[in-house]
PDB file of N, CA and C in Angstrom:
ATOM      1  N   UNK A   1       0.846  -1.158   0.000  1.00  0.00           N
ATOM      2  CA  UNK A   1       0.000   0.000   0.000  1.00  0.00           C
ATOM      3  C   UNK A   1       0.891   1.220   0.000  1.00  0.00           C
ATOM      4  N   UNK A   2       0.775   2.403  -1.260  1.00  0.00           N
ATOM      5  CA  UNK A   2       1.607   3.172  -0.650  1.00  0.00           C
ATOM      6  C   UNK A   2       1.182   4.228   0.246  1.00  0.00           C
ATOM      7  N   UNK A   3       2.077   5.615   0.545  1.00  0.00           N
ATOM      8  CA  UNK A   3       1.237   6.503   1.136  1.00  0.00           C
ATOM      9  C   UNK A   3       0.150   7.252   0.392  1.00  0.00           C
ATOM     10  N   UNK A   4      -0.467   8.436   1.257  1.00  0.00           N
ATOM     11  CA  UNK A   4      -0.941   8.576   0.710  1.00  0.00           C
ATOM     12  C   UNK A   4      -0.626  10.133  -0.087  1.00  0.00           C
ATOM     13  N   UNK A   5      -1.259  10.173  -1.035  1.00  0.00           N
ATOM     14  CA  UNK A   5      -0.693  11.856  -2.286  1.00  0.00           C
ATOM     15  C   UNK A   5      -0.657  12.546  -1.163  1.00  0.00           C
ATOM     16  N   UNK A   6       0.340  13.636  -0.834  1.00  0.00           N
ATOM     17  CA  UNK A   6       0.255  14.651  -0.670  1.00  0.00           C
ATOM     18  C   UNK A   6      -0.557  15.637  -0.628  1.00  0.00           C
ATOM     19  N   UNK A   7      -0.440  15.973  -2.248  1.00  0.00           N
ATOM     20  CA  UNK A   7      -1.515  16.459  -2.680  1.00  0.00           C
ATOM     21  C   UNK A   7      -3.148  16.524  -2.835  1.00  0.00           C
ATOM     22  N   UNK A   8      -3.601  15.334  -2.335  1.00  0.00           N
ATOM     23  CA  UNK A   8      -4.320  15.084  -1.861  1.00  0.00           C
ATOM     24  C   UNK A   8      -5.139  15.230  -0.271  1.00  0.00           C
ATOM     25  N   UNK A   9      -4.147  14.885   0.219  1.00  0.00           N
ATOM     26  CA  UNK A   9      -4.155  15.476   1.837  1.00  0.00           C
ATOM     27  C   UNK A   9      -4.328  16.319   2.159  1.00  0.00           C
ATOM     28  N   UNK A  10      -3.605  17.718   1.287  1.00  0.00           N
ATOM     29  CA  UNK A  10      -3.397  19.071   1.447  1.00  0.00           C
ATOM     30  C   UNK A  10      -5.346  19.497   1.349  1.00  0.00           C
ATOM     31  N   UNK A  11      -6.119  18.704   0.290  1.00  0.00           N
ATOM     32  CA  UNK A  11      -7.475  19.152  -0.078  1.00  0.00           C
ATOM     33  C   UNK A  11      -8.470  18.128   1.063  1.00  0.00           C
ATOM     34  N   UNK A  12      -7.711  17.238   2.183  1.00  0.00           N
ATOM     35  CA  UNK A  12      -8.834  16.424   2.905  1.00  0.00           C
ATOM     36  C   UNK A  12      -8.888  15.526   2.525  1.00  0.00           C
ATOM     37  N   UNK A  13      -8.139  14.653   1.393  1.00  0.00           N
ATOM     38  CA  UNK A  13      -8.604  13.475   0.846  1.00  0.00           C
ATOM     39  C   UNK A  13      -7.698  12.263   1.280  1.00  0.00           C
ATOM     40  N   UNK A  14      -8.216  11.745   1.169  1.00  0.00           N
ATOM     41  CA  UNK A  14      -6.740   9.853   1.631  1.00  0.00           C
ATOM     42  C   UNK A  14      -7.029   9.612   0.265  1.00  0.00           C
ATOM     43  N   UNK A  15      -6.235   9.176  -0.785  1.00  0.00           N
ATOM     44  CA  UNK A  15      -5.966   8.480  -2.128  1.00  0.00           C
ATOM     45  C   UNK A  15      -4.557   7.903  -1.645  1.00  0.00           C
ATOM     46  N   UNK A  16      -4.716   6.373  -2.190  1.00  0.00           N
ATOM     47  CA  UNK A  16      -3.495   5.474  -1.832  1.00  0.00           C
ATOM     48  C   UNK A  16      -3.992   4.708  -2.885  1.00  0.00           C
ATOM     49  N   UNK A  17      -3.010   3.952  -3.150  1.00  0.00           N
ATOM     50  CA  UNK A  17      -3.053   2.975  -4.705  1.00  0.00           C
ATOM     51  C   UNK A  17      -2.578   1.158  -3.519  1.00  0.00           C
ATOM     52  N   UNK A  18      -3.387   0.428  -3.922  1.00  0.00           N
ATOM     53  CA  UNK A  18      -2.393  -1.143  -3.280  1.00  0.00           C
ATOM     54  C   UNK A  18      -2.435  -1.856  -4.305  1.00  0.00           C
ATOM     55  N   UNK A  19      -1.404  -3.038  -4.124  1.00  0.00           N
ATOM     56  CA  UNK A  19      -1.556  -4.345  -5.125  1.00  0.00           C
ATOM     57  C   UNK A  19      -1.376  -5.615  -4.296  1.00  0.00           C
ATOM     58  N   UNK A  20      -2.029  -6.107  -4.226  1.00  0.00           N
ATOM     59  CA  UNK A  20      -2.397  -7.827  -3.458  1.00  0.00           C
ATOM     60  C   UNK A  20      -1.831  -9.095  -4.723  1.00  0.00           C
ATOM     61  N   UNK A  21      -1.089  -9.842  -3.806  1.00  0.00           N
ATOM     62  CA  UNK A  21      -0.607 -10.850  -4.665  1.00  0.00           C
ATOM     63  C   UNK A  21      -1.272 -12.059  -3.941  1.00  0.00           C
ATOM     64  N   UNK A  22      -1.317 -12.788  -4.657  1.00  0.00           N
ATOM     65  CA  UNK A  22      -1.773 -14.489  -4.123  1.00  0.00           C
ATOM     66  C   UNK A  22      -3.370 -14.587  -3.734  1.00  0.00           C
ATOM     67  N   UNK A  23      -3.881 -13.292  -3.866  1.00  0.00           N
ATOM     68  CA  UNK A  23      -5.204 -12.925  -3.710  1.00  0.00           C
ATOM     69  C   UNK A  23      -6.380 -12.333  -4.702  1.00  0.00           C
ATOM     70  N   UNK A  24      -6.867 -12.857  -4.849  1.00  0.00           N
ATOM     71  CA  UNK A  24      -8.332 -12.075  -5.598  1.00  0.00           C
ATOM     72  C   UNK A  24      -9.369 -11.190  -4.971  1.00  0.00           C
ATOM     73  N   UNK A  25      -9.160 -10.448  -4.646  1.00  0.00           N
ATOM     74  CA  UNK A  25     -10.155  -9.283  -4.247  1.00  0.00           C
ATOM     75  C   UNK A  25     -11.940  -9.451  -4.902  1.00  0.00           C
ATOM     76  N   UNK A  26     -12.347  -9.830  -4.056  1.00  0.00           N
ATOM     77  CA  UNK A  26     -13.684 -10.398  -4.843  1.00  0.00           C
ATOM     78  C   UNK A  26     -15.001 -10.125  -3.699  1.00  0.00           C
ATOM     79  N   UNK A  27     -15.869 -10.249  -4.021  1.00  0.00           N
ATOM     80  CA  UNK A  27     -17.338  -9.933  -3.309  1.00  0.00           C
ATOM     81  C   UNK A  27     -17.676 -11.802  -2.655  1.00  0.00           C
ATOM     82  N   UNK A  28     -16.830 -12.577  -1.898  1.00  0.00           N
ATOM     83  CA  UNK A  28     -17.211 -13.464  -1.818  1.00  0.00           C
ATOM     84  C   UNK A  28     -17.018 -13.793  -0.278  1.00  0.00           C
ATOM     85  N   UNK A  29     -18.111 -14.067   0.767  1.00  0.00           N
ATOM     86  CA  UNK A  29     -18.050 -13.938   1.979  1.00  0.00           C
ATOM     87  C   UNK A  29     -18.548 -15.359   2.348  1.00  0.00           C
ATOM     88  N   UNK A  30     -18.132 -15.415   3.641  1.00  0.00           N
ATOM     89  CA  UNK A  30     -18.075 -16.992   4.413  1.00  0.00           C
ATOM     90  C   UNK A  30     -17.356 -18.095   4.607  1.00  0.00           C
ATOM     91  N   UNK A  31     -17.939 -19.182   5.338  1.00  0.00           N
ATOM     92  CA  UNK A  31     -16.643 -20.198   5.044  1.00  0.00           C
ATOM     93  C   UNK A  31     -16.906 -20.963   4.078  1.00  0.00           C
ATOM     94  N   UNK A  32     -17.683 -21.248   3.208  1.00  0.00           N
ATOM     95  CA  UNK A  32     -17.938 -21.517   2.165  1.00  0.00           C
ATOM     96  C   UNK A  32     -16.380 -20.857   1.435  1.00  0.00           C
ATOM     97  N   UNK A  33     -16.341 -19.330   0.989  1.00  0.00           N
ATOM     98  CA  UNK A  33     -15.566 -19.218   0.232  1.00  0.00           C
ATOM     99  C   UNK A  33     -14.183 -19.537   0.769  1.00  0.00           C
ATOM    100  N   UNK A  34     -14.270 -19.754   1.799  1.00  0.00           N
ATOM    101  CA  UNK A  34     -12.729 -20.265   1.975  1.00  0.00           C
ATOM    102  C   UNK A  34     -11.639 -21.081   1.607  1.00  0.00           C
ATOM    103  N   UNK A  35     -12.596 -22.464   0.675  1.00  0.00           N
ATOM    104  CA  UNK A  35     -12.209 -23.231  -0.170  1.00  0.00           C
ATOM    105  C   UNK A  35     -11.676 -23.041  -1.326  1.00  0.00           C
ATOM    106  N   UNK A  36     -12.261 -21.609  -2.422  1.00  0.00           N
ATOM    107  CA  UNK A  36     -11.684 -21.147  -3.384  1.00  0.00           C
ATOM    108  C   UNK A  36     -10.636 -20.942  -3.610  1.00  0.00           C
ATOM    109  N   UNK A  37     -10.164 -21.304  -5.078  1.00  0.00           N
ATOM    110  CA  UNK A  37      -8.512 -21.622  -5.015  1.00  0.00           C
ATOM    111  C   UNK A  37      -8.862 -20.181  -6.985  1.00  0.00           C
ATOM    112  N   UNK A  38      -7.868 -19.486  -6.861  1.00  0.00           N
ATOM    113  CA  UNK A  38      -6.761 -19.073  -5.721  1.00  0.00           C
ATOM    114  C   UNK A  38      -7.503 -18.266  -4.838  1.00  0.00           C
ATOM    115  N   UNK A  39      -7.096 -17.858  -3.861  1.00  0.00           N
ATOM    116  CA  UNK A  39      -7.457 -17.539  -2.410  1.00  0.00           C
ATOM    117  C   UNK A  39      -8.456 -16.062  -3.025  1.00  0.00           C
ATOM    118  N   UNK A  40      -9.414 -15.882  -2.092  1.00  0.00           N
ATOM    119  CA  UNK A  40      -9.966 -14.293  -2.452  1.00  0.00           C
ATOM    120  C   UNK A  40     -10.076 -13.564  -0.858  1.00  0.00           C
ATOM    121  N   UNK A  41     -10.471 -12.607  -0.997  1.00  0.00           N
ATOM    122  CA  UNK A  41     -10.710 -11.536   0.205  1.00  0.00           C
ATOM    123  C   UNK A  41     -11.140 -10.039   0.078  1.00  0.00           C
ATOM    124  N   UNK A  42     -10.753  -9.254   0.520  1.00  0.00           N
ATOM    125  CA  UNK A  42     -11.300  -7.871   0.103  1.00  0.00           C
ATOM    126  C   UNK A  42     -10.819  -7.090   1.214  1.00  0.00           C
ATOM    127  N   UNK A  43     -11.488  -6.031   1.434  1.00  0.00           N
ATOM    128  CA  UNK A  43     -10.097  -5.166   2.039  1.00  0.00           C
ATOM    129  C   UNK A  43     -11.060  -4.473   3.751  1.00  0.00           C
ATOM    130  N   UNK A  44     -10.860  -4.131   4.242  1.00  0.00           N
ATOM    131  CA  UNK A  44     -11.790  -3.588   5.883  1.00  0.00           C
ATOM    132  C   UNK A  44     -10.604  -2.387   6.376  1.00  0.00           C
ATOM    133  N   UNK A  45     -11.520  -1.226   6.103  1.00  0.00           N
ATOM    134  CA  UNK A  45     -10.750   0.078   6.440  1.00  0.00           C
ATOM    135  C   UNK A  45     -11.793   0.643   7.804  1.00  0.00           C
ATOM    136  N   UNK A  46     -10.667   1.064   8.284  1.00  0.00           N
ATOM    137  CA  UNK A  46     -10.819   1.786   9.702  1.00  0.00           C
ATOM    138  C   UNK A  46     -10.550   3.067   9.261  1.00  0.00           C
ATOM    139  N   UNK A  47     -11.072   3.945   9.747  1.00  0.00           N
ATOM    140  CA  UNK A  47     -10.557   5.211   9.859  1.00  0.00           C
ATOM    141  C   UNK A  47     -10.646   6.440  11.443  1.00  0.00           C
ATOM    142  N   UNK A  48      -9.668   6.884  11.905  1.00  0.00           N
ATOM    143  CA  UNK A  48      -9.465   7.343  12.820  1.00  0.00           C
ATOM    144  C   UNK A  48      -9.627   6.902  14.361  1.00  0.00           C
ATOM    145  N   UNK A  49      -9.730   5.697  14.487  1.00  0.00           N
ATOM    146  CA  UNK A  49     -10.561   4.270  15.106  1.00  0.00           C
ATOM    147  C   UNK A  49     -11.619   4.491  15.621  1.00  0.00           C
ATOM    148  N   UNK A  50     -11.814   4.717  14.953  1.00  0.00           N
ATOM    149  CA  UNK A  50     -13.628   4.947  14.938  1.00  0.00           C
ATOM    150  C   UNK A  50     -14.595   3.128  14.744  1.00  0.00           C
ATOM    151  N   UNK A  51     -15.300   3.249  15.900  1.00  0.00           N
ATOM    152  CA  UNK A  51     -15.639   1.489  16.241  1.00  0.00           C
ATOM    153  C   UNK A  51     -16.838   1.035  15.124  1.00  0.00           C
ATOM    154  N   UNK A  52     -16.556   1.359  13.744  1.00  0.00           N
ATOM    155  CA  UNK A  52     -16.973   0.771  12.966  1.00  0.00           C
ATOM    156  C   UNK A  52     -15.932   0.696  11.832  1.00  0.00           C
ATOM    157  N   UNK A  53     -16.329  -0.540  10.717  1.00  0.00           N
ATOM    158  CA  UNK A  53     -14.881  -0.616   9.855  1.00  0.00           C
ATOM    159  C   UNK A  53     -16.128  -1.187   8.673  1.00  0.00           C
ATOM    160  N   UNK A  54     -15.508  -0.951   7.294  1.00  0.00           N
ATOM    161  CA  UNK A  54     -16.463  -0.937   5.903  1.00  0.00           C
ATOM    162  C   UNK A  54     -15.451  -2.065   5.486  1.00  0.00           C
ATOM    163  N   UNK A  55     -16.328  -2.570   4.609  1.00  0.00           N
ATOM    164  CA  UNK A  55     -15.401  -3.730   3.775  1.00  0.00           C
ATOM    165  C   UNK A  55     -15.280  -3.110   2.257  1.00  0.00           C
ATOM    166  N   UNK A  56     -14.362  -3.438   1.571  1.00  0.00           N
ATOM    167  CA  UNK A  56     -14.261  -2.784  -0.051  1.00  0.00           C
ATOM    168  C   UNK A  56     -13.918  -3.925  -0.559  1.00  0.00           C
ATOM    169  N   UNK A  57     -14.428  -4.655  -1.814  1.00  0.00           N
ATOM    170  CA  UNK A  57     -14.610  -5.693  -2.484  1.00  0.00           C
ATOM    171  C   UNK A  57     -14.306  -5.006  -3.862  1.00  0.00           C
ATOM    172  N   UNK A  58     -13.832  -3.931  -3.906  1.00  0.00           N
ATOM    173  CA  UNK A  58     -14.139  -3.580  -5.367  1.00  0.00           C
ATOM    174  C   UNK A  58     -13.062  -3.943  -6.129  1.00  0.00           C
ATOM    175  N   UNK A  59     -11.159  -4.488  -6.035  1.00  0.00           N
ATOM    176  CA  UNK A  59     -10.324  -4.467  -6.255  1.00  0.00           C
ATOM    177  C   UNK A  59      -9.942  -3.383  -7.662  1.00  0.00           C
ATOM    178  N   UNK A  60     -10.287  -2.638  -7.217  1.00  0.00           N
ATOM    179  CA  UNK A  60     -10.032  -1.290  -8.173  1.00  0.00           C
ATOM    180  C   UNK A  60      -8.877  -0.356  -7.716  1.00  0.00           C
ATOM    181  N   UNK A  61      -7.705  -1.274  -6.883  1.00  0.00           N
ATOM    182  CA  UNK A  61      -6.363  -1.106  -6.273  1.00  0.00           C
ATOM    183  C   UNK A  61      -5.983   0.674  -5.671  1.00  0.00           C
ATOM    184  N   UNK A  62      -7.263   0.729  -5.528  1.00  0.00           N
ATOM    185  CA  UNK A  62      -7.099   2.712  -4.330  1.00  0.00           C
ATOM    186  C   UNK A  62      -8.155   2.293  -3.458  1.00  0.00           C
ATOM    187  N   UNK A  63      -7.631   2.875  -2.506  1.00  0.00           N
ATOM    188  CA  UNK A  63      -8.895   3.283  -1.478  1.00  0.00           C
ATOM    189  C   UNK A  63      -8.885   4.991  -1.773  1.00  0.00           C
ATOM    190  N   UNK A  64      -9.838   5.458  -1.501  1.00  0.00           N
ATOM    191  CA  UNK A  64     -10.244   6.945  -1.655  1.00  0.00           C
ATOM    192  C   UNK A  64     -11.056   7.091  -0.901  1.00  0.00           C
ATOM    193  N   UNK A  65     -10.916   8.123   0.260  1.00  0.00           N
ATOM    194  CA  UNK A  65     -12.076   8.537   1.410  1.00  0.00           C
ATOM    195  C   UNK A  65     -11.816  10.220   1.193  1.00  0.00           C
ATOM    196  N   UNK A  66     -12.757  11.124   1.355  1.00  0.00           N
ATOM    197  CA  UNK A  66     -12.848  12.306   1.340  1.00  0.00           C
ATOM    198  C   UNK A  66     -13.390  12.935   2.074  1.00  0.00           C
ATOM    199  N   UNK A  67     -13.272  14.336   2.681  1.00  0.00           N
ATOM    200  CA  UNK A  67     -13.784  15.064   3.684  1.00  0.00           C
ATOM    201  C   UNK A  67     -13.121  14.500   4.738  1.00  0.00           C
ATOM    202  N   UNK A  68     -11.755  14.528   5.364  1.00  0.00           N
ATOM    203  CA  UNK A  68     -11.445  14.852   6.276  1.00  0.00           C
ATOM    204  C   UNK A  68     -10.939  16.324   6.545  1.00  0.00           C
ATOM    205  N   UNK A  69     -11.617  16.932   7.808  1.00  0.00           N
ATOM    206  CA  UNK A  69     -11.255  18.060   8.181  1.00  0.00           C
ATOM    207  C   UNK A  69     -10.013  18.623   8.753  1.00  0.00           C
ATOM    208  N   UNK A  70      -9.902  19.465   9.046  1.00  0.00           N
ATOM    209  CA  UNK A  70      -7.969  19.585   9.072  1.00  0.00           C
ATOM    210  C   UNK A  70      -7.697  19.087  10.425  1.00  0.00           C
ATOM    211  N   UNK A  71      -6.317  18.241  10.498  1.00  0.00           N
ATOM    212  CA  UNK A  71      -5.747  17.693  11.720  1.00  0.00           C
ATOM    213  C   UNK A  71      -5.492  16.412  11.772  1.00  0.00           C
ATOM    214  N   UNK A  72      -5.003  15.803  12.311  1.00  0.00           N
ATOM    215  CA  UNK A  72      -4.306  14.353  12.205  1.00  0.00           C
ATOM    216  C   UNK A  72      -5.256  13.058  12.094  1.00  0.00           C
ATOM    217  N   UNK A  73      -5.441  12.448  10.904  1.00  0.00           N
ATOM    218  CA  UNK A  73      -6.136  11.109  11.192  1.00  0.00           C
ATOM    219  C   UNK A  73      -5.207   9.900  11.114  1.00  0.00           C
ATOM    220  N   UNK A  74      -5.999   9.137  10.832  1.00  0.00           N
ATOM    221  CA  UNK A  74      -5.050   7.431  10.632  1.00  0.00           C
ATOM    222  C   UNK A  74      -6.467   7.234   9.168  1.00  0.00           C
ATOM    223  N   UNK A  75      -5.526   6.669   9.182  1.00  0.00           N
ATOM    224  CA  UNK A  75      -6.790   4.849   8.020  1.00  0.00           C
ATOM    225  C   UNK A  75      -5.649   3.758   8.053  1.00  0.00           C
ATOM    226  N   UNK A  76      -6.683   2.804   8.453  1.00  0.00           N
ATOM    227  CA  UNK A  76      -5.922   1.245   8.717  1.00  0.00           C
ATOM    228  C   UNK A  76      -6.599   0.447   8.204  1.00  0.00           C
ATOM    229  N   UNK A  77      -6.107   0.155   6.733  1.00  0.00           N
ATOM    230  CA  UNK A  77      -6.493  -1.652   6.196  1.00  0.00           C
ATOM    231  C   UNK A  77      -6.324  -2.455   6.300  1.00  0.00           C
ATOM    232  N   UNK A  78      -6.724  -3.751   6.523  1.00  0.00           N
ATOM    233  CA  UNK A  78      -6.240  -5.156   6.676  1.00  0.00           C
ATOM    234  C   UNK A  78      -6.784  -5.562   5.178  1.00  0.00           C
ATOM    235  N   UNK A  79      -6.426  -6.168   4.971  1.00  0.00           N
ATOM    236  CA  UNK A  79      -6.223  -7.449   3.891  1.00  0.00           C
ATOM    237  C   UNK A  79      -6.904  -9.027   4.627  1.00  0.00           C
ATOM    238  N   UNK A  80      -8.337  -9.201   4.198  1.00  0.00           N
ATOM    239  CA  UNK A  80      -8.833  -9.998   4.938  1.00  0.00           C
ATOM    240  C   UNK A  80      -9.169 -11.392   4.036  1.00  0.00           C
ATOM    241  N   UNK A  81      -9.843 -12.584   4.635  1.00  0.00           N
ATOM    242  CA  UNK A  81      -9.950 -13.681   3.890  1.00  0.00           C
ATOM    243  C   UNK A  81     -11.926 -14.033   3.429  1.00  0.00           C
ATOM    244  N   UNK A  82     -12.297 -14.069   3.266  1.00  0.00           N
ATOM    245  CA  UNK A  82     -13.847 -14.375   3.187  1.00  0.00           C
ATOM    246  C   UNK A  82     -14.789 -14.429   4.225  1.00  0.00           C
ATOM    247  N   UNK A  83     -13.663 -14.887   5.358  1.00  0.00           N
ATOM    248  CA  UNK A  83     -13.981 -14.865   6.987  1.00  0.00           C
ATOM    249  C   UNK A  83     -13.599 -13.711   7.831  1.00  0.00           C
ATOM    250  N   UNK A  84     -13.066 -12.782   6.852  1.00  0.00           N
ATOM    251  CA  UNK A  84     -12.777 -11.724   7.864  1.00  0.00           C
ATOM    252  C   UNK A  84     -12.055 -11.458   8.473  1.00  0.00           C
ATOM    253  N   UNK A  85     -10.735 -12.100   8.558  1.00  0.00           N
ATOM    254  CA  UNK A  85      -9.666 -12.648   9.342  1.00  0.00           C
ATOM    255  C   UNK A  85      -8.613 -12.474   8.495  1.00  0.00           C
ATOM    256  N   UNK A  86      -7.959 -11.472   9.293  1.00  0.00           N
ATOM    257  CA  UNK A  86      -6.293 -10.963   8.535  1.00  0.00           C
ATOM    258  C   UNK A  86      -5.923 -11.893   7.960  1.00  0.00           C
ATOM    259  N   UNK A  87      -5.473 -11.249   6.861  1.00  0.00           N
ATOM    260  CA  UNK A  87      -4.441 -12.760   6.348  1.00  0.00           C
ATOM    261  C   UNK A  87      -2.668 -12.176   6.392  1.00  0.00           C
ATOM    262  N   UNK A  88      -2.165 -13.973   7.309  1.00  0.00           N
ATOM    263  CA  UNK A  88      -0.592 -13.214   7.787  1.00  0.00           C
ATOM    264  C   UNK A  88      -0.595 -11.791   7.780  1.00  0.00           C
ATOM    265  N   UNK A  89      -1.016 -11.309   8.603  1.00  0.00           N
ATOM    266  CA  UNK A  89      -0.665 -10.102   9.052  1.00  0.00           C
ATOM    267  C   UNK A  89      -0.738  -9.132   8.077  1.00  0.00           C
ATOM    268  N   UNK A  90      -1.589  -8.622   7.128  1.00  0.00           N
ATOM    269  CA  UNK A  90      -1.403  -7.567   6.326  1.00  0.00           C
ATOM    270  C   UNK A  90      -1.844  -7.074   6.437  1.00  0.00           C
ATOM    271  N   UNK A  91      -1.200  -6.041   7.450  1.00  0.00           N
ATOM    272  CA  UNK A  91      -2.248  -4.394   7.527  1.00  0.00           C
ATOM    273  C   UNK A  91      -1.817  -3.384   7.472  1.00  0.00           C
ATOM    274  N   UNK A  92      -2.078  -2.393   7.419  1.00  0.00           N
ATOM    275  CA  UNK A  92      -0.856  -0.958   7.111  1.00  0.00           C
ATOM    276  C   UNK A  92      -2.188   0.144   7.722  1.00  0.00           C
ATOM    277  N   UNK A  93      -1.368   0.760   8.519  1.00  0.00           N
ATOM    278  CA  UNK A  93      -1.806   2.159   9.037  1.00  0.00           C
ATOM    279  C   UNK A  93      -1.102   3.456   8.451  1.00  0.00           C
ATOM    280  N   UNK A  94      -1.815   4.071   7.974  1.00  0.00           N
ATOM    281  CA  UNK A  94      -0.837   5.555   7.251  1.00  0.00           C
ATOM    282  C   UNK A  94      -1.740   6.703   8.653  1.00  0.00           C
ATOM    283  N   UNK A  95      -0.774   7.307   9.205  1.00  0.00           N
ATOM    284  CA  UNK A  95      -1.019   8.480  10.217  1.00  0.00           C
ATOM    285  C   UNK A  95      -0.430   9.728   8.809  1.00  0.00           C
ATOM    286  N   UNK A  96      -1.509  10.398   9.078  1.00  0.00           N
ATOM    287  CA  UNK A  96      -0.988  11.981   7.703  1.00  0.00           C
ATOM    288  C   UNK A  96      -1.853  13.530   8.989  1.00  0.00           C
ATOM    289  N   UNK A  97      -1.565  13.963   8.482  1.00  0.00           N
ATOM    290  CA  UNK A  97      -1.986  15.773   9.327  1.00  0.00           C
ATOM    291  C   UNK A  97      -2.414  16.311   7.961  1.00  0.00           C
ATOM    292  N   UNK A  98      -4.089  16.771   7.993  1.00  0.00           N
ATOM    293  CA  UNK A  98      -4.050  17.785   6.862  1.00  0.00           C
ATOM    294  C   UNK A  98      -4.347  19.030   7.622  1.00  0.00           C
ATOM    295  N   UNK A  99      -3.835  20.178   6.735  1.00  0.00           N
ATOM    296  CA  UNK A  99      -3.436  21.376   7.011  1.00  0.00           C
ATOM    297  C   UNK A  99      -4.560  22.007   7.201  1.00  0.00           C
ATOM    298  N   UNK A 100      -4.303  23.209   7.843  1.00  0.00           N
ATOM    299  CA  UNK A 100      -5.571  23.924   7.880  1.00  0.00           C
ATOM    300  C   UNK A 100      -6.166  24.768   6.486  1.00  0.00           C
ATOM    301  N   UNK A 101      -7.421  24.431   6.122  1.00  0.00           N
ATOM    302  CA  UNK A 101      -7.519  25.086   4.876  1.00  0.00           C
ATOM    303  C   UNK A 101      -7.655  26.544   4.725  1.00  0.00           C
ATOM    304  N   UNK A 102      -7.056  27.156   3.547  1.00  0.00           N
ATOM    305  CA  UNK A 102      -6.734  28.422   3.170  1.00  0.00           C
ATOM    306  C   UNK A 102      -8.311  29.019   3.617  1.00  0.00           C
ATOM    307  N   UNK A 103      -8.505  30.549   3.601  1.00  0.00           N
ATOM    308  CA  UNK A 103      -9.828  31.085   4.105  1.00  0.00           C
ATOM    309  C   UNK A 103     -10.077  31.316   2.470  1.00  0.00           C
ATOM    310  N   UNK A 104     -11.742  31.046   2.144  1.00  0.00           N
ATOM    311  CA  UNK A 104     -11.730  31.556   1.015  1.00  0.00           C
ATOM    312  C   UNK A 104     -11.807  32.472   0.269  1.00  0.00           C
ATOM    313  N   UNK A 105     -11.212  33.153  -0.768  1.00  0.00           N
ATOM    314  CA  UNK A 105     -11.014  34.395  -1.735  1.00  0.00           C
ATOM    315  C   UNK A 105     -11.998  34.616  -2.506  1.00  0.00           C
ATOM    316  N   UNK A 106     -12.246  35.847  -3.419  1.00  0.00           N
ATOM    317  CA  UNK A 106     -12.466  35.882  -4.239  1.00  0.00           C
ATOM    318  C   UNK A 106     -14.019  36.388  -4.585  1.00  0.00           C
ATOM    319  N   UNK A 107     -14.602  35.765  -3.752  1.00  0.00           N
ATOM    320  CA  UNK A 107     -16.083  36.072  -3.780  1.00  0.00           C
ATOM    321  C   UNK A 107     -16.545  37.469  -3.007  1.00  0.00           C
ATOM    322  N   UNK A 108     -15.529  38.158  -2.452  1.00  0.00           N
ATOM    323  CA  UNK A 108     -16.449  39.069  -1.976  1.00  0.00           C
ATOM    324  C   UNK A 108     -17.339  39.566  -1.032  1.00  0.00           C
ATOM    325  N   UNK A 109     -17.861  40.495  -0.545  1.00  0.00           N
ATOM    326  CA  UNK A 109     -19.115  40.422  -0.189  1.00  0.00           C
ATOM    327  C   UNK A 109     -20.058  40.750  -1.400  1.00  0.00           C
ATOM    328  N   UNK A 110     -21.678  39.899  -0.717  1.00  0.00           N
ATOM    329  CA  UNK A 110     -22.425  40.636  -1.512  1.00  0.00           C
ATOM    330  C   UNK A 110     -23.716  41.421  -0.971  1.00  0.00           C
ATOM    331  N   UNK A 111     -23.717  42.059  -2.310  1.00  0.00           N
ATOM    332  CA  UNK A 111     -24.483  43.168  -2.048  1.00  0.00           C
ATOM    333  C   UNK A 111     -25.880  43.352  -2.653  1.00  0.00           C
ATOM    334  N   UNK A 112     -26.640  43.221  -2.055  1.00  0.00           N
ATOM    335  CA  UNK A 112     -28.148  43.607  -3.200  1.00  0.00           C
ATOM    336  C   UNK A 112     -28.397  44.556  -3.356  1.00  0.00           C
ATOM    337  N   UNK A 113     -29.083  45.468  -4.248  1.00  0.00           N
ATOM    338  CA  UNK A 113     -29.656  46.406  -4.194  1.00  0.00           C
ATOM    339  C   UNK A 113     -31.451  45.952  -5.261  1.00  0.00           C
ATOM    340  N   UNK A 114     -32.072  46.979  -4.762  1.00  0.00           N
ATOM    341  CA  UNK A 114     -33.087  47.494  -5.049  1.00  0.00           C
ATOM    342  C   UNK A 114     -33.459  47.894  -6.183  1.00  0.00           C
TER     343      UNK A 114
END
């Protein structure tokens, strides 16, 4: 998983790119799928540990979350199996600080008239 853009951060956003080997990233849950050869799973992001976590099945190799407000979060993925259950240990936490955003320009006040 790498980090995440910069540039991205700077606007509130987490964009990170991953690539999973030996795994298929797939929509397939239970112990049923546990038998499938080659292995599948999908991905369970945390963010700021906050006591709920989303699963992403989409293997479209980014996670992308948006609207964080300025100041230090985390996001922590595991790499899970059909059961939900880390596989060997693959998880990665990225800690990033986004900045405080610029005040906005340009617009003015406005004014009505009559």
């Amino acid at each position: 998983m790498d980090p995440p853009l910069p540039t991205a951060v700077a606007q509130g956003l987490f964009l990170s790119q991953y690539r999973v080997e030996n795994v298929r990233i797939l929509q397939a849950f239970g112990p049923g799928a546990l038998t499938v050869s080659p292995r599948v799973g999908h991905l369970h992001i945390t963010v700021d540990d906050l006591p709920w976590t989303w699963a992403d099945a989409s293997d479209n190799n980014t996670v992308d979350i948006g609207g964080f407000p300025p100041g230090e979060h985390k996001v922590k993925i595991d790499l899970v199996d059909a059961n939900h259950e880390v596989l060997n240990g693959q998880s990665v936490t990225h800690t990033f600080t986004v900045p405080p955003m610029p005040a906005k320009t340009g617009m003015g006040q406005v004014h009505m008239h009559k």
